[in-house]
PDB file of N, CA and C in Angstrom:
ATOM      1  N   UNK A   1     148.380 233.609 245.212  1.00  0.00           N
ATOM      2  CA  UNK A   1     149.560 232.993 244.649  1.00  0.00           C
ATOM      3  C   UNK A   1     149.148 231.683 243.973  1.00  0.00           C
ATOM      4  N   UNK A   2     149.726 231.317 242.919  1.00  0.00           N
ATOM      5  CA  UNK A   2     149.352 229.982 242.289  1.00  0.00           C
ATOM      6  C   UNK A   2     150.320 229.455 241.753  1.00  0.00           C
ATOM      7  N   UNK A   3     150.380 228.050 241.288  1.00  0.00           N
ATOM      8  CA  UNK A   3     151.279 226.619 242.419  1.00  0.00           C
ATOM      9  C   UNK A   3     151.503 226.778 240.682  1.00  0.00           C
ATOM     10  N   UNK A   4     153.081 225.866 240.775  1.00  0.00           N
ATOM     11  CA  UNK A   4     153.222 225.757 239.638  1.00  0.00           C
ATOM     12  C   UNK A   4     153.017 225.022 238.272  1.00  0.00           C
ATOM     13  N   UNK A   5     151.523 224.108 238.792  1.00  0.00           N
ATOM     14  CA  UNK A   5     150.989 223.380 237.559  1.00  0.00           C
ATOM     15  C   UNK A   5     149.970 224.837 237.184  1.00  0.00           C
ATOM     16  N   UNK A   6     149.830 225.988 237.754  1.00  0.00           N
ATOM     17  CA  UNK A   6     148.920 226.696 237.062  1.00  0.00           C
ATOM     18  C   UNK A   6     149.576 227.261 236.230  1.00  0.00           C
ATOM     19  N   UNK A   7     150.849 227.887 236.719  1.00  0.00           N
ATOM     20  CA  UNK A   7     151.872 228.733 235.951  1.00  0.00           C
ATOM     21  C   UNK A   7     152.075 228.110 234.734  1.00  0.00           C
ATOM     22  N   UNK A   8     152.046 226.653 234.155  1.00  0.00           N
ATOM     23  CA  UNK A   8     152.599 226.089 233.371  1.00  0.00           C
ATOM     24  C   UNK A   8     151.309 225.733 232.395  1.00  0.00           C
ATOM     25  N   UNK A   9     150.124 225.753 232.875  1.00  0.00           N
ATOM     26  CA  UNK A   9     149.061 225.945 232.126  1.00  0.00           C
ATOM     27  C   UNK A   9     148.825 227.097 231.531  1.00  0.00           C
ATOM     28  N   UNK A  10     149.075 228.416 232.031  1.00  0.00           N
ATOM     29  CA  UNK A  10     149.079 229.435 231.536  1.00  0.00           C
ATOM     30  C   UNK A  10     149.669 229.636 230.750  1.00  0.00           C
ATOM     31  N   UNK A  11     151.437 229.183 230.422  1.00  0.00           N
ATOM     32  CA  UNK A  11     152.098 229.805 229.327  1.00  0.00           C
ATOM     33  C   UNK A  11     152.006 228.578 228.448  1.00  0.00           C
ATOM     34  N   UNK A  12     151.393 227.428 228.918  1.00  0.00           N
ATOM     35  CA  UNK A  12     151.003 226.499 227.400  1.00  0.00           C
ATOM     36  C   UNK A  12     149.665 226.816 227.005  1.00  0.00           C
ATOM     37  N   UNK A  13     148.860 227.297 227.250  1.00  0.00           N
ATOM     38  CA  UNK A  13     147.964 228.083 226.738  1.00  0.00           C
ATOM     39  C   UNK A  13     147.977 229.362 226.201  1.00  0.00           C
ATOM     40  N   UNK A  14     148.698 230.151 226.849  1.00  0.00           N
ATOM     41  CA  UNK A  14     149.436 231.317 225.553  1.00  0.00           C
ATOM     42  C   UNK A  14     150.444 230.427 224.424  1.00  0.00           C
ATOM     43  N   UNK A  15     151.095 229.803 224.449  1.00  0.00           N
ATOM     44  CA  UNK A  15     151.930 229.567 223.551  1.00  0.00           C
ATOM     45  C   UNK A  15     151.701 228.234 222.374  1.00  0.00           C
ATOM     46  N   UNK A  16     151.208 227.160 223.177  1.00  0.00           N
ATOM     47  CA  UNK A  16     150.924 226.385 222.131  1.00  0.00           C
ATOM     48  C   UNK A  16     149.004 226.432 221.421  1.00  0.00           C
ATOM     49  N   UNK A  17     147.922 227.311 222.490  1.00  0.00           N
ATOM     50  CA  UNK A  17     147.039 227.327 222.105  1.00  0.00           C
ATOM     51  C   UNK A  17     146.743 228.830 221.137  1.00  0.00           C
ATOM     52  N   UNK A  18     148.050 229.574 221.677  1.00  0.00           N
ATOM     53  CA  UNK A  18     147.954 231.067 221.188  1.00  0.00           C
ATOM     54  C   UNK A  18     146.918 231.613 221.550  1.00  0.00           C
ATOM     55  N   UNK A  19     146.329 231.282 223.028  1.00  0.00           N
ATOM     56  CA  UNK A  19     144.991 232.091 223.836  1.00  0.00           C
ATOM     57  C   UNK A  19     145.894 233.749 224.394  1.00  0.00           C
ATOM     58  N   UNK A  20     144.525 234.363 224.203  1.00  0.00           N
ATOM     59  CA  UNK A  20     144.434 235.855 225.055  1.00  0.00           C
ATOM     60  C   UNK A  20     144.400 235.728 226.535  1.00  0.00           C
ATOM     61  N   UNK A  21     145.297 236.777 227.003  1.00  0.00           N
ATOM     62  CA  UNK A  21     144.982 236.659 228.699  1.00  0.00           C
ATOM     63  C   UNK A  21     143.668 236.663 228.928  1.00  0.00           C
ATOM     64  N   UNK A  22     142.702 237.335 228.666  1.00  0.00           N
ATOM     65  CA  UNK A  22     141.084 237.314 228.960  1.00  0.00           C
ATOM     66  C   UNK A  22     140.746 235.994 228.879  1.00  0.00           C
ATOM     67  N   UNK A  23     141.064 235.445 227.321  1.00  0.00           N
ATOM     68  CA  UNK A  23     140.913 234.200 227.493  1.00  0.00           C
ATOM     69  C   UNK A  23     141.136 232.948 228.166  1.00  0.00           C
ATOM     70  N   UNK A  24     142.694 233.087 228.598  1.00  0.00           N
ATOM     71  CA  UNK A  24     142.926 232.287 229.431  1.00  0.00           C
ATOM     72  C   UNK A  24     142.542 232.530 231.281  1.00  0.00           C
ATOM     73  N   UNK A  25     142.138 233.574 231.254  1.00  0.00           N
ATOM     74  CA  UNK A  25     141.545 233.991 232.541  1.00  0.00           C
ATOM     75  C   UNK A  25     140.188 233.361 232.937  1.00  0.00           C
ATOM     76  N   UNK A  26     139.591 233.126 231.970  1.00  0.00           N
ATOM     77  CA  UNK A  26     137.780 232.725 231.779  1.00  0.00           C
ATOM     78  C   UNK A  26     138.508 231.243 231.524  1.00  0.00           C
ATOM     79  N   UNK A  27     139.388 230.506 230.734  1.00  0.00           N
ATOM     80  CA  UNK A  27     139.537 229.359 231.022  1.00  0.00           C
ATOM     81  C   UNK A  27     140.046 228.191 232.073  1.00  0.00           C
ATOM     82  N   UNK A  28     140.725 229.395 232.989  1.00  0.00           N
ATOM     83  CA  UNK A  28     140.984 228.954 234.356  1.00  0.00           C
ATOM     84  C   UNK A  28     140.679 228.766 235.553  1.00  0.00           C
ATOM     85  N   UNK A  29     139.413 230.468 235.000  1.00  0.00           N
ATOM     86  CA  UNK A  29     138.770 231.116 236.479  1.00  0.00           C
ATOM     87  C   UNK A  29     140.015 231.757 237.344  1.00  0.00           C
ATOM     88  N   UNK A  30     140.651 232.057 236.599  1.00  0.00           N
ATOM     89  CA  UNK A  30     141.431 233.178 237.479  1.00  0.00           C
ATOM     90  C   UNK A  30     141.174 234.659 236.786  1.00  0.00           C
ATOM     91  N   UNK A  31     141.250 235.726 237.698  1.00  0.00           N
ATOM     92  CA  UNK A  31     142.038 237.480 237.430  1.00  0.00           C
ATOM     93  C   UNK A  31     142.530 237.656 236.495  1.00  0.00           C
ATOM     94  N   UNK A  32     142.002 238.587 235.839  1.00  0.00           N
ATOM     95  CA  UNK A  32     143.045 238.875 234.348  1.00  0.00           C
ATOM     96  C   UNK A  32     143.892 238.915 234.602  1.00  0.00           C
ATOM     97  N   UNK A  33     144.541 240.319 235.919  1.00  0.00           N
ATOM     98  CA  UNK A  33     145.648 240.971 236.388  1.00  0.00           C
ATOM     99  C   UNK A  33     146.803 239.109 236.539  1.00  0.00           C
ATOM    100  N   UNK A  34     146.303 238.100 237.364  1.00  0.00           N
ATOM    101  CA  UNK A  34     146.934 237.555 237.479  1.00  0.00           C
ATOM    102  C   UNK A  34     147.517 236.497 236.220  1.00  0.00           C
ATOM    103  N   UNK A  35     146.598 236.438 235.310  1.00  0.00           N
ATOM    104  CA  UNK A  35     147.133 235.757 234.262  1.00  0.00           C
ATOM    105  C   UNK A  35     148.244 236.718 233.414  1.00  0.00           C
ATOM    106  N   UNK A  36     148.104 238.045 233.720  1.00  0.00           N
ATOM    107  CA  UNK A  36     148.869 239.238 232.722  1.00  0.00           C
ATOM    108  C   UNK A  36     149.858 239.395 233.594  1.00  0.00           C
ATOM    109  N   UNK A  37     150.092 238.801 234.577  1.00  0.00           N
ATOM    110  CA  UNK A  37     151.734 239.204 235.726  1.00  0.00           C
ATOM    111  C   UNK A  37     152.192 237.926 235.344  1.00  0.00           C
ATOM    112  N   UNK A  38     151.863 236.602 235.066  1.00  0.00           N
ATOM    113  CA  UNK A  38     152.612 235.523 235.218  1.00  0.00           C
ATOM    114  C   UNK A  38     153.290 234.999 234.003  1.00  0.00           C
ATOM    115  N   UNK A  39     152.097 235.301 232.927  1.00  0.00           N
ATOM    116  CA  UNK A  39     152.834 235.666 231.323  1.00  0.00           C
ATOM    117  C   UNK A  39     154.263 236.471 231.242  1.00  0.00           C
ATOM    118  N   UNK A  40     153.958 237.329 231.808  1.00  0.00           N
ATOM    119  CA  UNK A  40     155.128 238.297 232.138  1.00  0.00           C
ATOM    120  C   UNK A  40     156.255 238.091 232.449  1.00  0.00           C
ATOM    121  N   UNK A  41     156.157 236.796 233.288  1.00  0.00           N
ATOM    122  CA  UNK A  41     157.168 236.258 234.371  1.00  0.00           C
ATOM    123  C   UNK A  41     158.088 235.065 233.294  1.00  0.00           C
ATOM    124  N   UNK A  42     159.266 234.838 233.018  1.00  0.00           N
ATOM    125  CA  UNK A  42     159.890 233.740 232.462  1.00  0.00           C
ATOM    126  C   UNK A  42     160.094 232.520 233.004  1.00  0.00           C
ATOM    127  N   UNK A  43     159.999 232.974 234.410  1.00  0.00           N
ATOM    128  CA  UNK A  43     160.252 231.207 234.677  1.00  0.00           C
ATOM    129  C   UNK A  43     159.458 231.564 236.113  1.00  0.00           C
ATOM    130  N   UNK A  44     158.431 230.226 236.655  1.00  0.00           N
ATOM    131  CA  UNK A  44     157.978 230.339 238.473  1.00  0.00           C
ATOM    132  C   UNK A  44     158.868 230.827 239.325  1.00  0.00           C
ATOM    133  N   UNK A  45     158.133 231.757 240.302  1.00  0.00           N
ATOM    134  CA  UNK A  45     159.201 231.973 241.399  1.00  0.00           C
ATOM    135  C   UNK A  45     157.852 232.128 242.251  1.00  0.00           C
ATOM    136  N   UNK A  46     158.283 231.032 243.557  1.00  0.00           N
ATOM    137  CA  UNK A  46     157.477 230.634 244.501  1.00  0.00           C
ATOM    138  C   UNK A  46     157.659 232.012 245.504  1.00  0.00           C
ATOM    139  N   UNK A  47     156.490 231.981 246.205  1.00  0.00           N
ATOM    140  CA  UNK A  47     156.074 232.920 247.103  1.00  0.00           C
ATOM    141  C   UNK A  47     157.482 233.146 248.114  1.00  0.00           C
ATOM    142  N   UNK A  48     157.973 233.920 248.584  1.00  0.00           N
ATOM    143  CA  UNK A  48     158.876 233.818 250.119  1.00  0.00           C
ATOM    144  C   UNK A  48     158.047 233.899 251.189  1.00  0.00           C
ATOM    145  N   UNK A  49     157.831 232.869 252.297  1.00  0.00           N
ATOM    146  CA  UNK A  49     157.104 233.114 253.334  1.00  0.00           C
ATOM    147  C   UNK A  49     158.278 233.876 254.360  1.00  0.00           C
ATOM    148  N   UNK A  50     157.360 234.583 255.027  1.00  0.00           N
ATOM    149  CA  UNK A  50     158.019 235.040 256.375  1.00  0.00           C
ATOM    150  C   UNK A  50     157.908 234.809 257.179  1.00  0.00           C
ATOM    151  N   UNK A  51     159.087 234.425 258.338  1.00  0.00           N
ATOM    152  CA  UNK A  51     159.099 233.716 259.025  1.00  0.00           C
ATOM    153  C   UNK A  51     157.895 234.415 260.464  1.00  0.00           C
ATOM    154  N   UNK A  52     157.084 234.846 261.414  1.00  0.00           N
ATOM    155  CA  UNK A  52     156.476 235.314 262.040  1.00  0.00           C
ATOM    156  C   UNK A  52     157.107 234.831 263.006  1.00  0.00           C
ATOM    157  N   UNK A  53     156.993 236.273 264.096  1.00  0.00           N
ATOM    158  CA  UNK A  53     157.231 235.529 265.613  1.00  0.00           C
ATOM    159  C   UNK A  53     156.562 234.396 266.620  1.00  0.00           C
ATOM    160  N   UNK A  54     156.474 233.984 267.113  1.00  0.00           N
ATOM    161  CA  UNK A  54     155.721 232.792 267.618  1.00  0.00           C
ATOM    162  C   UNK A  54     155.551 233.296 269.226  1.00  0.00           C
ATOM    163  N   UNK A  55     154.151 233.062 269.787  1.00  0.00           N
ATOM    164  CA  UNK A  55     154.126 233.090 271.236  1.00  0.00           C
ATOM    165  C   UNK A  55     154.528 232.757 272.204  1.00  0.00           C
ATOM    166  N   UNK A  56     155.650 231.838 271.422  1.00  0.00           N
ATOM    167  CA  UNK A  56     156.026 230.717 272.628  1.00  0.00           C
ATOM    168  C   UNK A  56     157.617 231.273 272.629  1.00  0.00           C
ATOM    169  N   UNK A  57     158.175 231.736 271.833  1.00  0.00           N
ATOM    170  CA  UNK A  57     159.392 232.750 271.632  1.00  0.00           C
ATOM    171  C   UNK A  57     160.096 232.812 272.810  1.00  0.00           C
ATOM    172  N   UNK A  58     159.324 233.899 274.106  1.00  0.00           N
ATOM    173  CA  UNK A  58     160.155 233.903 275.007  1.00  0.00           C
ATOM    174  C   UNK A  58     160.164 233.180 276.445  1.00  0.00           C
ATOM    175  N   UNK A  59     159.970 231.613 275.954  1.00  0.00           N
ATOM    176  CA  UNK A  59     159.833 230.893 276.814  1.00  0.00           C
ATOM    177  C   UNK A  59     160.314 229.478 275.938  1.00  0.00           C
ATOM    178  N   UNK A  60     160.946 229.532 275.270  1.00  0.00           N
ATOM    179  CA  UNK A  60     162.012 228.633 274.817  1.00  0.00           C
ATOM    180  C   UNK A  60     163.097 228.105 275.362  1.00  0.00           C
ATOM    181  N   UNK A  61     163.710 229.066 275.715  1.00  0.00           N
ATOM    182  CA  UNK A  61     164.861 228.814 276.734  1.00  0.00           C
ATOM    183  C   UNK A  61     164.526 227.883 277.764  1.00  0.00           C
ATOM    184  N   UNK A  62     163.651 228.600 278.904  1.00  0.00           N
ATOM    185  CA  UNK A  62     162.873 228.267 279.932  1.00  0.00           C
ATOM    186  C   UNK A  62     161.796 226.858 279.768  1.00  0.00           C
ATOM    187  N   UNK A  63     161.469 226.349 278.248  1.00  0.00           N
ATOM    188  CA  UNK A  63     161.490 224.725 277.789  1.00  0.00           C
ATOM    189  C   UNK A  63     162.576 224.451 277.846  1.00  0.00           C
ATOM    190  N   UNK A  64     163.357 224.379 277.479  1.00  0.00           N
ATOM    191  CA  UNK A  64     164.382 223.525 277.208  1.00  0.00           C
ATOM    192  C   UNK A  64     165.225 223.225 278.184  1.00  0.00           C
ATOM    193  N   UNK A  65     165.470 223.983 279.245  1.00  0.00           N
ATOM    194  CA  UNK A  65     166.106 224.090 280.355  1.00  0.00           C
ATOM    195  C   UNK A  65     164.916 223.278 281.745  1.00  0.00           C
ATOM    196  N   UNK A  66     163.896 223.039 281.329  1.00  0.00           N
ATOM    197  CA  UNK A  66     163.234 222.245 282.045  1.00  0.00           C
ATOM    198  C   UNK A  66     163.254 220.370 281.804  1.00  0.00           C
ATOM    199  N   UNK A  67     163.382 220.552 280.842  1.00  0.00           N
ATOM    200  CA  UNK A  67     163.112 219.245 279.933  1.00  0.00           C
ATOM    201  C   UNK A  67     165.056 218.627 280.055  1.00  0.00           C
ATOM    202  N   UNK A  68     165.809 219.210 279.937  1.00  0.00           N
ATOM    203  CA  UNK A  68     167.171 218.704 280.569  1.00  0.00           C
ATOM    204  C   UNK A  68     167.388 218.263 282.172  1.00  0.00           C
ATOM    205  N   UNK A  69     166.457 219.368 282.734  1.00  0.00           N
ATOM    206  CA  UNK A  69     166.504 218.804 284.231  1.00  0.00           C
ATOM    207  C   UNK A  69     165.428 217.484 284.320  1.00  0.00           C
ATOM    208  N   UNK A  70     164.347 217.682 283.655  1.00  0.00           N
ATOM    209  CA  UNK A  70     163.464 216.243 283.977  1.00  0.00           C
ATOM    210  C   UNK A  70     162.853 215.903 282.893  1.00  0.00           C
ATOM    211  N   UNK A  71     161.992 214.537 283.076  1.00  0.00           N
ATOM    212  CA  UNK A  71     161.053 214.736 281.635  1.00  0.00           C
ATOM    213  C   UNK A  71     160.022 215.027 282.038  1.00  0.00           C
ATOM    214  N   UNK A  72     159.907 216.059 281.899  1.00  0.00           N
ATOM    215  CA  UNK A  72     158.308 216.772 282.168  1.00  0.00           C
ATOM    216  C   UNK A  72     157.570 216.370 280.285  1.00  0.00           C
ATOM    217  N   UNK A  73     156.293 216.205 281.350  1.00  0.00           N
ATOM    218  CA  UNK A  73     155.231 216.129 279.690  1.00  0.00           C
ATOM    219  C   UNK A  73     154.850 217.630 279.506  1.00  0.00           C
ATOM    220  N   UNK A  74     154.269 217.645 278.098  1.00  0.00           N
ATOM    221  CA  UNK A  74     154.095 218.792 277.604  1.00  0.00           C
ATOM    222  C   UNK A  74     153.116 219.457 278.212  1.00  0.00           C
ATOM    223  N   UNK A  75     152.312 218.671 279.258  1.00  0.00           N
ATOM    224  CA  UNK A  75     151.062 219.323 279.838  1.00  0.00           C
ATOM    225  C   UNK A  75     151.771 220.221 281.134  1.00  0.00           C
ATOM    226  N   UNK A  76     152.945 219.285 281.853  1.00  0.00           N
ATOM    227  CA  UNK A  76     153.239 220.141 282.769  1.00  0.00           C
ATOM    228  C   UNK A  76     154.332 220.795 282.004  1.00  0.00           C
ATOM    229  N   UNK A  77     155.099 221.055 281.203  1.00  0.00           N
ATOM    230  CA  UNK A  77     155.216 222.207 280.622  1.00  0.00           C
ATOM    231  C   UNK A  77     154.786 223.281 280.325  1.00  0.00           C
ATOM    232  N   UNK A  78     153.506 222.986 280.000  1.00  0.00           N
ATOM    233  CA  UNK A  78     152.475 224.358 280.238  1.00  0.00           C
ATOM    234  C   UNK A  78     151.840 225.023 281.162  1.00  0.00           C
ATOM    235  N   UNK A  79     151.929 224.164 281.919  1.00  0.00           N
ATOM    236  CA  UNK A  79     151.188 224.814 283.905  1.00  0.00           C
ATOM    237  C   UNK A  79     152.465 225.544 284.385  1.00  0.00           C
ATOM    238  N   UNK A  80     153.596 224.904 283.990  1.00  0.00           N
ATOM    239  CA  UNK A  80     154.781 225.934 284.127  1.00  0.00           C
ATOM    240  C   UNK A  80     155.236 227.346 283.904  1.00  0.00           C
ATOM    241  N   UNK A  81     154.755 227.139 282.583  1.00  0.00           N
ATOM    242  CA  UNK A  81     154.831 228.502 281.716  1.00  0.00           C
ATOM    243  C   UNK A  81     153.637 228.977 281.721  1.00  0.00           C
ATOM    244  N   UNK A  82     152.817 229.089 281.694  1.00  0.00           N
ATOM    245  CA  UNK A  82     151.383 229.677 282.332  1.00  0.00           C
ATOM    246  C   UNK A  82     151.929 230.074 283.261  1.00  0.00           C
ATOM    247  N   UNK A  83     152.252 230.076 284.735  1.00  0.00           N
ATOM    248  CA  UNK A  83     152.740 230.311 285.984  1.00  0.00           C
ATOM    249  C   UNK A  83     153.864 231.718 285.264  1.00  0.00           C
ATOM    250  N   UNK A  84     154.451 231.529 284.732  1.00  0.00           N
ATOM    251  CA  UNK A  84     155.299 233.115 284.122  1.00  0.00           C
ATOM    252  C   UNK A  84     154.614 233.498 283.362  1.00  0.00           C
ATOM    253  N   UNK A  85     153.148 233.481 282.990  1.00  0.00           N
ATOM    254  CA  UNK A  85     152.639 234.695 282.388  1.00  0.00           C
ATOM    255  C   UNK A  85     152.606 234.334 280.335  1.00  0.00           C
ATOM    256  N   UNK A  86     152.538 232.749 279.796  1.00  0.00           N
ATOM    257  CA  UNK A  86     152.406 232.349 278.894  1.00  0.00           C
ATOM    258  C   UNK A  86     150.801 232.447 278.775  1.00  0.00           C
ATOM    259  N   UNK A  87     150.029 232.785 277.655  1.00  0.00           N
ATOM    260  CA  UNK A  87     148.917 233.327 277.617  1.00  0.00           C
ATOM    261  C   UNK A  87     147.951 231.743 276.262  1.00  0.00           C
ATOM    262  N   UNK A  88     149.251 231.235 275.823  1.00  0.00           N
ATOM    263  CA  UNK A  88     148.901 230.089 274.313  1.00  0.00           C
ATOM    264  C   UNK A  88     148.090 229.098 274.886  1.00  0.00           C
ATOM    265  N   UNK A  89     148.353 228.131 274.088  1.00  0.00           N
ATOM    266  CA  UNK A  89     147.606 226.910 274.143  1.00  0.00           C
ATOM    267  C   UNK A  89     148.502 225.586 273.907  1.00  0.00           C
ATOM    268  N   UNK A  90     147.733 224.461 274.499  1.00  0.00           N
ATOM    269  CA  UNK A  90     148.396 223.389 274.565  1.00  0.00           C
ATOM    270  C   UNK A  90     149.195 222.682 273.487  1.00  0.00           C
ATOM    271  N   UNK A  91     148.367 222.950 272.365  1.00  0.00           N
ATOM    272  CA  UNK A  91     148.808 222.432 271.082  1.00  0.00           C
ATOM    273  C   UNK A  91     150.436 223.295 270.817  1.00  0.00           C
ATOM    274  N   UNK A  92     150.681 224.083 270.849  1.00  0.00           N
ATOM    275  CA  UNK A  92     152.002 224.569 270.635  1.00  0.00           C
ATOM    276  C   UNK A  92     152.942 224.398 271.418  1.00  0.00           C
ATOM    277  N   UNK A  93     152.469 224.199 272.707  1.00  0.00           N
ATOM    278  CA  UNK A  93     153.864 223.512 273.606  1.00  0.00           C
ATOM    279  C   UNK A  93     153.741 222.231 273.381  1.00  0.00           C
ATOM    280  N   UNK A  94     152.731 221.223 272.872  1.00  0.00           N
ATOM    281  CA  UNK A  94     153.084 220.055 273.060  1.00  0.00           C
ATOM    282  C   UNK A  94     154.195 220.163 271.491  1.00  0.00           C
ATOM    283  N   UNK A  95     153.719 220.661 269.970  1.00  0.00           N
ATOM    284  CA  UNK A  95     154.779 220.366 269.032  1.00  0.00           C
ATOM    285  C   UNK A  95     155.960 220.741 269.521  1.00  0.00           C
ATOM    286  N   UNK A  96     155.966 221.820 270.299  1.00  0.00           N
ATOM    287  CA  UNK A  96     157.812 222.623 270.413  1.00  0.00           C
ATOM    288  C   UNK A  96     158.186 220.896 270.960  1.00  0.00           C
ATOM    289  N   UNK A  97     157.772 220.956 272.315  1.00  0.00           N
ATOM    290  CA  UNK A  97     157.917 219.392 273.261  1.00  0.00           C
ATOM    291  C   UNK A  97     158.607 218.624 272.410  1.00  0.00           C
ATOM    292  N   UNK A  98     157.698 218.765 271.647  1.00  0.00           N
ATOM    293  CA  UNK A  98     157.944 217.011 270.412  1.00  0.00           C
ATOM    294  C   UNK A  98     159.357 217.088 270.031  1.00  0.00           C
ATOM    295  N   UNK A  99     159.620 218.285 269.594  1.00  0.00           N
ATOM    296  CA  UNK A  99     160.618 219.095 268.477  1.00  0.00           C
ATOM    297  C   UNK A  99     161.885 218.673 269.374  1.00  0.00           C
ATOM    298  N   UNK A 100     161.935 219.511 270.774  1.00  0.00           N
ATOM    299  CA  UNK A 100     163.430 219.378 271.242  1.00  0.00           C
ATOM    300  C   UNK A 100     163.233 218.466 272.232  1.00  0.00           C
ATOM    301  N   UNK A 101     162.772 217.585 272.487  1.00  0.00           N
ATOM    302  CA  UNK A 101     162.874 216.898 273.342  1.00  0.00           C
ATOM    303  C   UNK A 101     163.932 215.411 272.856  1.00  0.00           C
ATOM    304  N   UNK A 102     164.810 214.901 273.383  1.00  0.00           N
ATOM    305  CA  UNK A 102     165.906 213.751 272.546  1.00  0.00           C
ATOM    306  C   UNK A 102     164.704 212.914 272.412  1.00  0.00           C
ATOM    307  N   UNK A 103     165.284 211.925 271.440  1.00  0.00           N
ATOM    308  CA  UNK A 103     164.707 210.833 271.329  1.00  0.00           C
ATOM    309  C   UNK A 103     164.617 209.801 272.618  1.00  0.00           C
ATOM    310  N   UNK A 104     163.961 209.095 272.758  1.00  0.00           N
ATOM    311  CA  UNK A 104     163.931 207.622 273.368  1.00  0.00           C
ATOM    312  C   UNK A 104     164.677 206.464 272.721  1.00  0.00           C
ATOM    313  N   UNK A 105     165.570 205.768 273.328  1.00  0.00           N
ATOM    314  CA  UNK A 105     166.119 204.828 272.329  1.00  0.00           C
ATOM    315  C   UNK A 105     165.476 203.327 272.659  1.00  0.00           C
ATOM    316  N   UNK A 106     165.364 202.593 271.678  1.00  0.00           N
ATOM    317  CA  UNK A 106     164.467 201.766 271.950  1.00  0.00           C
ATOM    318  C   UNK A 106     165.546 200.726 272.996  1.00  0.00           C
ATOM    319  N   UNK A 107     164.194 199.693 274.077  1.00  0.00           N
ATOM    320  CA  UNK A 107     165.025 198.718 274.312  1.00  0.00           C
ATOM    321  C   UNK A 107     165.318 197.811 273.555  1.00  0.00           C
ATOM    322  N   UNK A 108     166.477 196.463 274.066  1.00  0.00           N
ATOM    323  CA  UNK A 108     166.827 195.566 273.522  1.00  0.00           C
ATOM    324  C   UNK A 108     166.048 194.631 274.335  1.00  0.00           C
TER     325      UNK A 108
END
């Protein structure tokens, strides 16, 4: 997939240089195929990502419902969920952590 300063090099190089897709393929270092689909195209249209399931999925609930009863850190969040059979790594319970956990309000 390519970002849309390429897209916009491509059709100002077909249009104001009046280059060949070959040509503009060897001037970019991209795929013919891909310089001959985007010509094609009238205006950018960015990739759709999909959303993927996440490992931590069915043990969301079971965060969040811990973290209301106490403030557990994200480390014992994970000795927790490990204990039901969570198989991940630290780094993903500590962002979820980050994510729903309220803020702290500062003192005065």
């Amino acid at each position: 997939m390519i970002d849309y300063e390429t897209f916009a090099r491509i059709k100002s190089l077909r249009e104001q240089k009046g280059l060949e897709p070959t040509q503009i393929a060897q001037e970019l270092g991209l795929d013919l195929r891909t310089v001959t689909r985007w010509l094609a195209e009238k205006r950018f249209r960015a990739r759709d990502s999909t959303a993927r399931p996440s490992i931590l999925d069915p043990y969301k609930d079971s965060i969040i419902q811990m973290l209301e009863t106490h403030p557990y850190t994200a480390q014992q969040v994970l000795q927790r969920i490990q204990d039901e059979g969570f198989g991940g790594r630290y780094s993903i319970v500590k962002r979820y952590v980050h994510k729903v956990r309220p803020s702290r309000k500062k003192a005065f």
